[in-house]
ModelCIF file with pLDDT and N, C-alpha, C, O atoms, coordinates in Angstrom:
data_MODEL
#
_entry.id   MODEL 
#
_entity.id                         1 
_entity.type                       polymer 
_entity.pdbx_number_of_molecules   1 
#
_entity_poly.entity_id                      1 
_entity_poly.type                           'polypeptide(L)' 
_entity_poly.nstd_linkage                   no 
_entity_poly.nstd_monomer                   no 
_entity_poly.pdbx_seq_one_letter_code       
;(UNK)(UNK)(UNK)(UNK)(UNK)(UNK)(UNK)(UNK)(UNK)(UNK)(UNK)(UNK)(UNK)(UNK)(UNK)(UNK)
(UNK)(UNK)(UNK)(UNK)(UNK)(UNK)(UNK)(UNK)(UNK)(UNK)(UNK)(UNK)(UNK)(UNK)(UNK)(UNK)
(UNK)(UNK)(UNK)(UNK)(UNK)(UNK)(UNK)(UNK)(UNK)(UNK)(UNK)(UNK)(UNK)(UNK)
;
_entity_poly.pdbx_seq_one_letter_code_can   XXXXXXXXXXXXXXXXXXXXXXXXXXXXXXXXXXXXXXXXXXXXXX 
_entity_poly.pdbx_strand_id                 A 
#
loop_
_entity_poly_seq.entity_id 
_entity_poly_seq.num 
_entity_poly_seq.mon_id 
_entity_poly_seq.hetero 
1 1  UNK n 
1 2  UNK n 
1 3  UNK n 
1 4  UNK n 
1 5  UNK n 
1 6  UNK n 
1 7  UNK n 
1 8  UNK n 
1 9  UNK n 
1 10 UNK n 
1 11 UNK n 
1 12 UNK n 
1 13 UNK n 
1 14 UNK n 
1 15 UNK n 
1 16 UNK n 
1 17 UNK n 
1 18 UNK n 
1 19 UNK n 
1 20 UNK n 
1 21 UNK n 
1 22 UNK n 
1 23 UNK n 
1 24 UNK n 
1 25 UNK n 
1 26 UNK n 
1 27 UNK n 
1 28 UNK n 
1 29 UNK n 
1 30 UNK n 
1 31 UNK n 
1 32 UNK n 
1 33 UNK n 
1 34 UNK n 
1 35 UNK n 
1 36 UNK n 
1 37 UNK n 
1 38 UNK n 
1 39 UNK n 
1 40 UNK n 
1 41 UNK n 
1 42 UNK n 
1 43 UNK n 
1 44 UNK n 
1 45 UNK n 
1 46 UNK n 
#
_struct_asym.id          A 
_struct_asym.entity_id   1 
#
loop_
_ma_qa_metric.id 
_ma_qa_metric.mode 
_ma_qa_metric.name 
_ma_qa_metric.software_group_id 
_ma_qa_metric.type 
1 global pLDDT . pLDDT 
2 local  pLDDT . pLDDT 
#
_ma_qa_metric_global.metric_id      1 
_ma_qa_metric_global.metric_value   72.91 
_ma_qa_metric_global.model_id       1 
_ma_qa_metric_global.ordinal_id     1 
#
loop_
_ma_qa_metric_local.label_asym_id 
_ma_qa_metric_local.label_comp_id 
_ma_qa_metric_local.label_seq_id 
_ma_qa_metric_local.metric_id 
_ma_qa_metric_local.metric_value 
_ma_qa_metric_local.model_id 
_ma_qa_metric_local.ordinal_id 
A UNK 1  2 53.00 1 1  
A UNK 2  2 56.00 1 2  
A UNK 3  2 55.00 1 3  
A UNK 4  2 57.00 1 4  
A UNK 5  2 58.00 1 5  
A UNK 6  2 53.00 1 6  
A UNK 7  2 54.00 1 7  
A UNK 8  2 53.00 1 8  
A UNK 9  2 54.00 1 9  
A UNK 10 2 53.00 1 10 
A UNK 11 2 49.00 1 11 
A UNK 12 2 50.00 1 12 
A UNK 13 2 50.00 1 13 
A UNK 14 2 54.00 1 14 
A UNK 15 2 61.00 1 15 
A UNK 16 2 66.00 1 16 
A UNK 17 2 70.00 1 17 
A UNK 18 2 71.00 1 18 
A UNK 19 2 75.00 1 19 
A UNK 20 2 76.00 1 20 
A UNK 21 2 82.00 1 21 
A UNK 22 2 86.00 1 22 
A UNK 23 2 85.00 1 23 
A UNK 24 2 85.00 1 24 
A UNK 25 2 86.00 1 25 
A UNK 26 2 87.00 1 26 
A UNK 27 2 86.00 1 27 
A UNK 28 2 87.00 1 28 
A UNK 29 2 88.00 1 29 
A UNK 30 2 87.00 1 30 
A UNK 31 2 88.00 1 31 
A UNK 32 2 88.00 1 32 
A UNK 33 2 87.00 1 33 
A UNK 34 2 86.00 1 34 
A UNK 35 2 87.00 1 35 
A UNK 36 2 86.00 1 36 
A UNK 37 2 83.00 1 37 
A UNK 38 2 83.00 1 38 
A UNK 39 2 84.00 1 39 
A UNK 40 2 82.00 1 40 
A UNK 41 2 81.00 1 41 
A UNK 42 2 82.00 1 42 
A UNK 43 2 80.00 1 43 
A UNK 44 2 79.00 1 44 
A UNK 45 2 78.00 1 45 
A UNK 46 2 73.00 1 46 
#
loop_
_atom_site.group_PDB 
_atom_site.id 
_atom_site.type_symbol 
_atom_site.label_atom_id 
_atom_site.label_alt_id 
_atom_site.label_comp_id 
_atom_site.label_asym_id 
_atom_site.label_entity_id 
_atom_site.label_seq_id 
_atom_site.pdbx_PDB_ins_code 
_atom_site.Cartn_x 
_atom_site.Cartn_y 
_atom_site.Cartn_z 
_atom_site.occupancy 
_atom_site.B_iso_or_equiv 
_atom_site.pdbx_formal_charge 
_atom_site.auth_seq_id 
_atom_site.auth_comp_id 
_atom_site.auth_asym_id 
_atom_site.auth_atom_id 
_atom_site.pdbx_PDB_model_num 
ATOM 1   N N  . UNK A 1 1  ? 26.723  59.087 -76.819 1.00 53.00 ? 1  UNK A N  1 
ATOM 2   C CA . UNK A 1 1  ? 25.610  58.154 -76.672 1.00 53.00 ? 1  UNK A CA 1 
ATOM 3   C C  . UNK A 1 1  ? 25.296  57.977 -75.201 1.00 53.00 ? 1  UNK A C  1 
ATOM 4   O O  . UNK A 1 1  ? 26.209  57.701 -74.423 1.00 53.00 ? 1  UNK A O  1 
ATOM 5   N N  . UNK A 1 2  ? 24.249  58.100 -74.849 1.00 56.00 ? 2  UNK A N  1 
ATOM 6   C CA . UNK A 1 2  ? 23.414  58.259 -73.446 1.00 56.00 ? 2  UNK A CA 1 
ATOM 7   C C  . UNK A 1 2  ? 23.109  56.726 -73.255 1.00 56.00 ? 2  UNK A C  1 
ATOM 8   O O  . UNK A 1 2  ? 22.377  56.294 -74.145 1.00 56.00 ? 2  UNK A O  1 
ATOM 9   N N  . UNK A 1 3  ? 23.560  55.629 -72.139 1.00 55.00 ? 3  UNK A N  1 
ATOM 10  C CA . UNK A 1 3  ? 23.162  54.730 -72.298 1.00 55.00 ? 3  UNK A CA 1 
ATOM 11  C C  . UNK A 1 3  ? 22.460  54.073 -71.201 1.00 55.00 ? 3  UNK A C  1 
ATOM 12  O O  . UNK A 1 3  ? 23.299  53.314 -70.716 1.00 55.00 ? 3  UNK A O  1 
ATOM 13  N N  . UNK A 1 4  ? 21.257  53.949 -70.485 1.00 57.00 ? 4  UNK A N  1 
ATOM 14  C CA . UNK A 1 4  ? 20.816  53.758 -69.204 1.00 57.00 ? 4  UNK A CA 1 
ATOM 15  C C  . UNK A 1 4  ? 21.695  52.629 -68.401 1.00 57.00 ? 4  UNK A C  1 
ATOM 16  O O  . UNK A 1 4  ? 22.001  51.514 -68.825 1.00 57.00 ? 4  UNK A O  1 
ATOM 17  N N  . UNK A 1 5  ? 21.874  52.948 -67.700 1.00 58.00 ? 5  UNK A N  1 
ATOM 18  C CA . UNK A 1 5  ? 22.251  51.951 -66.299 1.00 58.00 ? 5  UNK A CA 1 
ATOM 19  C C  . UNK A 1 5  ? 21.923  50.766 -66.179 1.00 58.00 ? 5  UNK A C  1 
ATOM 20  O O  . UNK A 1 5  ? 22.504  49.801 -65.681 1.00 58.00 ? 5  UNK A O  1 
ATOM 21  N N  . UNK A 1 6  ? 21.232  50.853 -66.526 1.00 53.00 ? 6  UNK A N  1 
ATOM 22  C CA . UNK A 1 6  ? 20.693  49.389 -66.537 1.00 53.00 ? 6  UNK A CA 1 
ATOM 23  C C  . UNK A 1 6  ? 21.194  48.533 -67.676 1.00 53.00 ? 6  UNK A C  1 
ATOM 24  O O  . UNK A 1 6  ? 21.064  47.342 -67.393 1.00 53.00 ? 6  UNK A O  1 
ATOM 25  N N  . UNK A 1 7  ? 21.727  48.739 -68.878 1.00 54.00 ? 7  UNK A N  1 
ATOM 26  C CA . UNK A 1 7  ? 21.805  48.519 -69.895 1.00 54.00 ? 7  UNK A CA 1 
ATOM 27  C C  . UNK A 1 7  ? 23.288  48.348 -70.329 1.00 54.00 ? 7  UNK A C  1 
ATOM 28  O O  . UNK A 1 7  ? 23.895  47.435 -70.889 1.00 54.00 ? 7  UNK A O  1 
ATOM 29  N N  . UNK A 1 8  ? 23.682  49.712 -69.803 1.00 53.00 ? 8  UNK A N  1 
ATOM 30  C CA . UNK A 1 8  ? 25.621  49.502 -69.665 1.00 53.00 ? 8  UNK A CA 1 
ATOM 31  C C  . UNK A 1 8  ? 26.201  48.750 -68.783 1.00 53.00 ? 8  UNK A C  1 
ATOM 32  O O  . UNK A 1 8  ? 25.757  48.586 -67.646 1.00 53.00 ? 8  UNK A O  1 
ATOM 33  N N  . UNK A 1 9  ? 27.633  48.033 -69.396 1.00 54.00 ? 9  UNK A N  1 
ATOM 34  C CA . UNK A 1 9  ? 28.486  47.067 -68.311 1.00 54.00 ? 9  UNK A CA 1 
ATOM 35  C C  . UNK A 1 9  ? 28.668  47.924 -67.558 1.00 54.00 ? 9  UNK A C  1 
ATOM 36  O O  . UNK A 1 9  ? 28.172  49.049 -67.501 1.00 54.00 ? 9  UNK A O  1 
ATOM 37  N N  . UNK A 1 10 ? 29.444  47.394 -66.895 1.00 53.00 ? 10 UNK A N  1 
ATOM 38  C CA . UNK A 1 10 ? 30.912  48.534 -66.145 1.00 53.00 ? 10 UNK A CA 1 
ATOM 39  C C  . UNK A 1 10 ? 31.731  48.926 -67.067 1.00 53.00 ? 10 UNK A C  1 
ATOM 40  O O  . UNK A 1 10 ? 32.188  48.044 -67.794 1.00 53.00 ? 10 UNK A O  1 
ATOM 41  N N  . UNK A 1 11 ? 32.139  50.309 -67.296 1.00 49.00 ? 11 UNK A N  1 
ATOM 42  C CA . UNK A 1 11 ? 33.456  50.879 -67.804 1.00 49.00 ? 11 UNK A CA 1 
ATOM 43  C C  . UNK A 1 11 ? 34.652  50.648 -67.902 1.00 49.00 ? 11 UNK A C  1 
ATOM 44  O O  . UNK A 1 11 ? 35.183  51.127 -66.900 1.00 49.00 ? 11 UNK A O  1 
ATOM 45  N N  . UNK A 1 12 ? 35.761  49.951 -68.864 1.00 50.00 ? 12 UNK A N  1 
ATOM 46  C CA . UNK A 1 12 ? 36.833  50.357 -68.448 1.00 50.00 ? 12 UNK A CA 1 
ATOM 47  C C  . UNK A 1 12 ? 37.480  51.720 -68.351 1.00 50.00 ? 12 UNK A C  1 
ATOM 48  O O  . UNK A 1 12 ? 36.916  52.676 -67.820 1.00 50.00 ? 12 UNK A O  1 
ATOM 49  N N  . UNK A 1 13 ? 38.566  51.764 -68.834 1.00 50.00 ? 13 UNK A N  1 
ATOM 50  C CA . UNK A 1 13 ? 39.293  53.013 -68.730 1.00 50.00 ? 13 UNK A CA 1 
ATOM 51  C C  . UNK A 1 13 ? 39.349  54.056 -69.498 1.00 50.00 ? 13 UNK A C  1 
ATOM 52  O O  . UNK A 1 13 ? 39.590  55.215 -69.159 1.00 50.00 ? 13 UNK A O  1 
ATOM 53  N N  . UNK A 1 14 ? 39.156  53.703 -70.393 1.00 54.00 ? 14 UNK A N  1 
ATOM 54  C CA . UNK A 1 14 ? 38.513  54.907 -71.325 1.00 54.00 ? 14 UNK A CA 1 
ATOM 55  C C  . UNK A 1 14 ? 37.346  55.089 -71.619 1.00 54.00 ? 14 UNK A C  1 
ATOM 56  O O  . UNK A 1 14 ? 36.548  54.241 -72.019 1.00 54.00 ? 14 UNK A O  1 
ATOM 57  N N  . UNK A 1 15 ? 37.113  56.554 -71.385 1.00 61.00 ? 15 UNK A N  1 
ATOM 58  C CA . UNK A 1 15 ? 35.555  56.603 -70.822 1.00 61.00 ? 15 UNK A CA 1 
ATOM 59  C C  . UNK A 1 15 ? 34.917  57.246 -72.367 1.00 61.00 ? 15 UNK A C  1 
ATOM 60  O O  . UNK A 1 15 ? 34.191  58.231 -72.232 1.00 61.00 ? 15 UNK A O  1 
ATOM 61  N N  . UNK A 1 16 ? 35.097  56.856 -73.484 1.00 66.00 ? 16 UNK A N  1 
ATOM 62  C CA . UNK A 1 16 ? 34.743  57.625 -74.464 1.00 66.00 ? 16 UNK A CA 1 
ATOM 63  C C  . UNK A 1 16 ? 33.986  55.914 -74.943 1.00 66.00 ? 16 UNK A C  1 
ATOM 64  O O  . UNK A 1 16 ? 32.790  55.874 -75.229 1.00 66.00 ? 16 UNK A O  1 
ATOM 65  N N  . UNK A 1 17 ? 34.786  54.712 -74.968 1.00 70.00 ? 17 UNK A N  1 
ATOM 66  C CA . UNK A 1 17 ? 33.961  53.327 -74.953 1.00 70.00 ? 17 UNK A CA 1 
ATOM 67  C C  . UNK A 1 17 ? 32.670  53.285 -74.145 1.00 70.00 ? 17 UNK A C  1 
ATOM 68  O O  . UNK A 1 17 ? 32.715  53.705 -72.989 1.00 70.00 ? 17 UNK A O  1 
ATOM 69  N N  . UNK A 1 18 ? 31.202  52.690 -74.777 1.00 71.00 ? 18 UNK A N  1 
ATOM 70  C CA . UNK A 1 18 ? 30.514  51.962 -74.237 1.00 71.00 ? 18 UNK A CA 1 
ATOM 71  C C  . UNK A 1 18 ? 30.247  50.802 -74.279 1.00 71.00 ? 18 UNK A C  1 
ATOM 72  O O  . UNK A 1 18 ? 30.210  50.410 -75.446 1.00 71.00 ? 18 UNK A O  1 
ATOM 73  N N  . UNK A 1 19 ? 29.943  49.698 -73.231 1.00 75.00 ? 19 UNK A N  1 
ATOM 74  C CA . UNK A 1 19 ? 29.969  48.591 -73.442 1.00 75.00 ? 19 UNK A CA 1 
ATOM 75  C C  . UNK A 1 19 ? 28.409  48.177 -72.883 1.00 75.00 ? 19 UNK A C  1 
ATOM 76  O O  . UNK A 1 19 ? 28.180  48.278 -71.678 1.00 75.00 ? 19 UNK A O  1 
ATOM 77  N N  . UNK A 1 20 ? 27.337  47.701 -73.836 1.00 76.00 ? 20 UNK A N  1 
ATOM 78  C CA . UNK A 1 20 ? 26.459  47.338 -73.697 1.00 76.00 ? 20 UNK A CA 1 
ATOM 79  C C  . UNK A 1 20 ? 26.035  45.748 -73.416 1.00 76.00 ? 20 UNK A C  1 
ATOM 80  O O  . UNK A 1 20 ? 26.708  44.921 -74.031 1.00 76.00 ? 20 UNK A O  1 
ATOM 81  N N  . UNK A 1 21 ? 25.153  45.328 -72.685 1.00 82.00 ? 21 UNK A N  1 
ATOM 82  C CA . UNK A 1 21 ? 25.254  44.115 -72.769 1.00 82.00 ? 21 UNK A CA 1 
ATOM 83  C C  . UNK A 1 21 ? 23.753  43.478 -73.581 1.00 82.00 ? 21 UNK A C  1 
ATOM 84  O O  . UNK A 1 21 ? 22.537  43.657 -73.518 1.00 82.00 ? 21 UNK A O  1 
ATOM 85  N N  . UNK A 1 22 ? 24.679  42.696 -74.301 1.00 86.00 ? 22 UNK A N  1 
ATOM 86  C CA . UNK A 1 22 ? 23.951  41.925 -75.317 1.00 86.00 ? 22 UNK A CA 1 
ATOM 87  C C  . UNK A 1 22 ? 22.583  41.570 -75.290 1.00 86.00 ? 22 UNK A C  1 
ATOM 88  O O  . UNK A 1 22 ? 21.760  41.874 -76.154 1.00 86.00 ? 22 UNK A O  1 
ATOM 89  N N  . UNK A 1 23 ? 22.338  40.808 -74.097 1.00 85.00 ? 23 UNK A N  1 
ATOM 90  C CA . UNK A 1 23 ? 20.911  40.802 -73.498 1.00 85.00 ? 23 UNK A CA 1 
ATOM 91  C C  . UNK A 1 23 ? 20.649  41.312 -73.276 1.00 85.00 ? 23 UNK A C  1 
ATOM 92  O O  . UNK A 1 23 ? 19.458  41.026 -73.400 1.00 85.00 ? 23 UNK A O  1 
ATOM 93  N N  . UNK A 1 24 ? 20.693  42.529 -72.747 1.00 85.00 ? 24 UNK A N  1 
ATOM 94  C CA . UNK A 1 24 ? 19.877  43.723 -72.852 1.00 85.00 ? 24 UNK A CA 1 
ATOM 95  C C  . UNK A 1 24 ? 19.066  44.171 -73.709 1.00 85.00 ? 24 UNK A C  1 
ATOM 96  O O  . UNK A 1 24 ? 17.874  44.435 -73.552 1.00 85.00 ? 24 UNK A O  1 
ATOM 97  N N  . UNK A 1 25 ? 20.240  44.336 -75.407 1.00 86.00 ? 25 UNK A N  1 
ATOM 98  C CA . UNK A 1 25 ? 19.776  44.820 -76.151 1.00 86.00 ? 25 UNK A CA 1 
ATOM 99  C C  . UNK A 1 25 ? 18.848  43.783 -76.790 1.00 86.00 ? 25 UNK A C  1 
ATOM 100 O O  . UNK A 1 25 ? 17.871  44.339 -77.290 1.00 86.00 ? 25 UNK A O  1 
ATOM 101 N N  . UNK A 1 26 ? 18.843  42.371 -76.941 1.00 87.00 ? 26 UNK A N  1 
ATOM 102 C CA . UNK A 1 26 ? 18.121  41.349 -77.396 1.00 87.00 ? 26 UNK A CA 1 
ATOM 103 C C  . UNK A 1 26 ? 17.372  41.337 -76.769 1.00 87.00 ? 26 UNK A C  1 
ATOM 104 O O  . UNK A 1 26 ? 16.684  40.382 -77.129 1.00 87.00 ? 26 UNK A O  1 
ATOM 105 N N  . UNK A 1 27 ? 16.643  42.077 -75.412 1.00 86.00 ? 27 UNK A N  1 
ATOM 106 C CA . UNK A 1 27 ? 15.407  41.801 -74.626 1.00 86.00 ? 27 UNK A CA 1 
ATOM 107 C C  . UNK A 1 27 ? 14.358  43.074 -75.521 1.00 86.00 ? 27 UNK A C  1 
ATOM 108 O O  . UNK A 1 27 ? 13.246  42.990 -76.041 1.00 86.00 ? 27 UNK A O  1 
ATOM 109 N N  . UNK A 1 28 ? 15.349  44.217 -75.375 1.00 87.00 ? 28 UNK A N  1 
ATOM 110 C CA . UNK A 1 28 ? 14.632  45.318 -75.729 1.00 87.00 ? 28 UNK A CA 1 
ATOM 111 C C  . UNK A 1 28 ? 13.692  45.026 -77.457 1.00 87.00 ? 28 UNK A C  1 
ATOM 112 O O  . UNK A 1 28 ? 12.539  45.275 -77.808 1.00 87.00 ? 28 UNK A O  1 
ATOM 113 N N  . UNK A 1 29 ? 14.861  44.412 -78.156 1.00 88.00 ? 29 UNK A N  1 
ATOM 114 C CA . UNK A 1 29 ? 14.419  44.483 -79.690 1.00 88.00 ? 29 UNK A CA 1 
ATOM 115 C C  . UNK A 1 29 ? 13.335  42.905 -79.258 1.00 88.00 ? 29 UNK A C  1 
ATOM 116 O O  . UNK A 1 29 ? 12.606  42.869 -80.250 1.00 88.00 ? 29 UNK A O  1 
ATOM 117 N N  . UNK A 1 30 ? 12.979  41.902 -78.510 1.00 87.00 ? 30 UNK A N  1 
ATOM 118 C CA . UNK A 1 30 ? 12.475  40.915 -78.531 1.00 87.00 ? 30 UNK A CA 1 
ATOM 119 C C  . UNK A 1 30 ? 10.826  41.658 -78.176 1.00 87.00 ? 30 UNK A C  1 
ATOM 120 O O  . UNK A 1 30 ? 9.747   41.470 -78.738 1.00 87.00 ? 30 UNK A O  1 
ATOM 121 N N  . UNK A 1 31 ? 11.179  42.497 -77.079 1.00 88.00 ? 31 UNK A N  1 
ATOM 122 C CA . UNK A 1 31 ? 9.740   43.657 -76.518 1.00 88.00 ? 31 UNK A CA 1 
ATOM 123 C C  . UNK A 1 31 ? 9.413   44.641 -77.808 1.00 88.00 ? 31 UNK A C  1 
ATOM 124 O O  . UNK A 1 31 ? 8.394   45.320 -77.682 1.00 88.00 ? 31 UNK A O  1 
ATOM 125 N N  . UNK A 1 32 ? 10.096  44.780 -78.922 1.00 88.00 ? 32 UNK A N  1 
ATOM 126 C CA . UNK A 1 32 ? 9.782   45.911 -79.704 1.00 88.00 ? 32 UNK A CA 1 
ATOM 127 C C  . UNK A 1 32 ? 9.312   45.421 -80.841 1.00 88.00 ? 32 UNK A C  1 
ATOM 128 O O  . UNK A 1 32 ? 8.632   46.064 -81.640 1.00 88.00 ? 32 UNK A O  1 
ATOM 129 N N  . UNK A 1 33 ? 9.728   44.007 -80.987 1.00 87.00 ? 33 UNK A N  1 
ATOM 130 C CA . UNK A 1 33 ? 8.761   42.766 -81.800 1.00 87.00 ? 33 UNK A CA 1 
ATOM 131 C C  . UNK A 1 33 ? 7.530   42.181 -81.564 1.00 87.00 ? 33 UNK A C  1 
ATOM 132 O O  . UNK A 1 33 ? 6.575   41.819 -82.250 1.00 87.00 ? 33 UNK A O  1 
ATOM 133 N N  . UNK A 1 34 ? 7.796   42.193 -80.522 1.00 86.00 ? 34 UNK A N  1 
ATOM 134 C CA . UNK A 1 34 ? 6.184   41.985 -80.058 1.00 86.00 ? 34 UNK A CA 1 
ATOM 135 C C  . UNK A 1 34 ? 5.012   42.834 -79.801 1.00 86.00 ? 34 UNK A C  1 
ATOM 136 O O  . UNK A 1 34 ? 3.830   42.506 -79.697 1.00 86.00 ? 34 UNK A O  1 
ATOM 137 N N  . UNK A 1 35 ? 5.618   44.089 -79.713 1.00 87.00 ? 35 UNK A N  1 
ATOM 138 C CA . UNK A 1 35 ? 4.749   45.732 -79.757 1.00 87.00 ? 35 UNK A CA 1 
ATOM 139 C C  . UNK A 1 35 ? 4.103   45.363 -81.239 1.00 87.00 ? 35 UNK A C  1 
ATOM 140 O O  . UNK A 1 35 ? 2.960   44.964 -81.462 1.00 87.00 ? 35 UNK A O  1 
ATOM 141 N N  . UNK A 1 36 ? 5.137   45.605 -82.158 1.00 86.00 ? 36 UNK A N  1 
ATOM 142 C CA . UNK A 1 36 ? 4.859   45.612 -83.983 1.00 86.00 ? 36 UNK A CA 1 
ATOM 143 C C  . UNK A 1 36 ? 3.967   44.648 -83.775 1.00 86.00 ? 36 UNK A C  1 
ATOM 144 O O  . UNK A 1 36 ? 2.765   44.900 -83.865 1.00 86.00 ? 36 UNK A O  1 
ATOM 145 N N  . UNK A 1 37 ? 4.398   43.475 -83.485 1.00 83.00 ? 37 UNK A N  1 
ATOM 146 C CA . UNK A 1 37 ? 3.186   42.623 -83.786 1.00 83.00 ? 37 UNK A CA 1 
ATOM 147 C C  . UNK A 1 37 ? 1.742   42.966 -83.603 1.00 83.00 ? 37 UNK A C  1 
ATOM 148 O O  . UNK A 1 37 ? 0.841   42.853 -84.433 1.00 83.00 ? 37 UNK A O  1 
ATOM 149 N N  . UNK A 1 38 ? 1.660   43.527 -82.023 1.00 83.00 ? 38 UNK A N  1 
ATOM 150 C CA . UNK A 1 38 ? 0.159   43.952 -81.457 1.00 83.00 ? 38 UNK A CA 1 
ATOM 151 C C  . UNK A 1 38 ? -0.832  44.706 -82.138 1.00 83.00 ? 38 UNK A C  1 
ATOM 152 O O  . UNK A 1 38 ? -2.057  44.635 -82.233 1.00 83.00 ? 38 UNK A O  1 
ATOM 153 N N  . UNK A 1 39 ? 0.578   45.885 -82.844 1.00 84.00 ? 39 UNK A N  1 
ATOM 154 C CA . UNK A 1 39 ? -0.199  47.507 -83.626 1.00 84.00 ? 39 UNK A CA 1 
ATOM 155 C C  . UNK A 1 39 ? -0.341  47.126 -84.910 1.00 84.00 ? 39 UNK A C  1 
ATOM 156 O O  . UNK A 1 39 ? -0.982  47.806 -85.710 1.00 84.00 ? 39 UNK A O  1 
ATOM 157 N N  . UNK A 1 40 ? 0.487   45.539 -85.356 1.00 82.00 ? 40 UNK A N  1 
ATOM 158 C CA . UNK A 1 40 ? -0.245  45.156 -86.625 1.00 82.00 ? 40 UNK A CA 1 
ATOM 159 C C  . UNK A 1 40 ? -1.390  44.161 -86.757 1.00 82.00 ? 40 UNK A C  1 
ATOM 160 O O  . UNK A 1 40 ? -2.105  43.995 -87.745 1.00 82.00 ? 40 UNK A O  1 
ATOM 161 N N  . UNK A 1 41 ? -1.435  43.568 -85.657 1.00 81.00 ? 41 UNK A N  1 
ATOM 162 C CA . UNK A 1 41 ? -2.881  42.772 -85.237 1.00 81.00 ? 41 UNK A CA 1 
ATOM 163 C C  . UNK A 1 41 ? -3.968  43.413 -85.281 1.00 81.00 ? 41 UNK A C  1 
ATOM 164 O O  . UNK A 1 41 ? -5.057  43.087 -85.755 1.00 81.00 ? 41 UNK A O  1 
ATOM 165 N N  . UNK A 1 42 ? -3.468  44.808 -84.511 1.00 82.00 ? 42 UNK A N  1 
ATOM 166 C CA . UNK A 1 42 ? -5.113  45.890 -84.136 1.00 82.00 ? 42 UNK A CA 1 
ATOM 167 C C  . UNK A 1 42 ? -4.909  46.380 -85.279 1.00 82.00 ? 42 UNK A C  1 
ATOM 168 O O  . UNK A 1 42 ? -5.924  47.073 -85.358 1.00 82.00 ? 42 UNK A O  1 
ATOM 169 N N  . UNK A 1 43 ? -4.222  46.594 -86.483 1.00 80.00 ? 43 UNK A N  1 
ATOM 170 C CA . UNK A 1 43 ? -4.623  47.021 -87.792 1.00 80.00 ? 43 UNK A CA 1 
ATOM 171 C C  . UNK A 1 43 ? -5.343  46.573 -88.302 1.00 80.00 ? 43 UNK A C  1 
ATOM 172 O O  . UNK A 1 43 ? -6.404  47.141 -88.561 1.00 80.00 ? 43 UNK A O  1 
ATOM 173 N N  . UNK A 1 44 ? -4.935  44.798 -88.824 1.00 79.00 ? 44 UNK A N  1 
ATOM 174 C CA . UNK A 1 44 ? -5.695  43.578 -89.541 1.00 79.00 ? 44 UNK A CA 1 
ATOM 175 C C  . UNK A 1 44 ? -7.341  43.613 -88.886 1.00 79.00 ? 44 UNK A C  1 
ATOM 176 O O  . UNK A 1 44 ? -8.350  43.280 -89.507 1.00 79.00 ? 44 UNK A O  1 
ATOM 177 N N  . UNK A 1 45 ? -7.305  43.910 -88.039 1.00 78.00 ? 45 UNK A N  1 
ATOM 178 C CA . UNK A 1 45 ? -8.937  43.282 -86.885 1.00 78.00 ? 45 UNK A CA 1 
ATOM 179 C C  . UNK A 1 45 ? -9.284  44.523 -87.045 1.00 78.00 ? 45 UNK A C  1 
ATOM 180 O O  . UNK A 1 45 ? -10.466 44.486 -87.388 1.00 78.00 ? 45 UNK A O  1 
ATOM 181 N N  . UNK A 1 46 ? -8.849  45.854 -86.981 1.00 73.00 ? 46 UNK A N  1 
ATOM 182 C CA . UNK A 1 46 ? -9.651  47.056 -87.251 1.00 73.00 ? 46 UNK A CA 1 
ATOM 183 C C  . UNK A 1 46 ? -11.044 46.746 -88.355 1.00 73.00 ? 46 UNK A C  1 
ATOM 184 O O  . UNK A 1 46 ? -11.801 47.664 -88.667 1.00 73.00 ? 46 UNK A O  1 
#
């Protein structure tokens, strides 16, 4: 799993673990809720 920099903690010692941080991922899925929303707005109003 490829995980951007921005997104991964720091590593411990075994480098086969990733450790993501939570807010991260709750920002991303909060931005990917609000996309859906937009492309289902411009559906309804089409």
């Amino acid at each position: 799993v490829h995980v951007p920099a921005a997104v991964a903690a720091p590593q411990e010692a075994d480098s086969r673990t990733v450790h993501v941080d939570e807010a991260a991922l709750i920002g991303v899925l909060k931005r990917l809720e609000i996309r859906l929303g937009d492309i289902e707005d411009q559906v309804r109003h089409s």
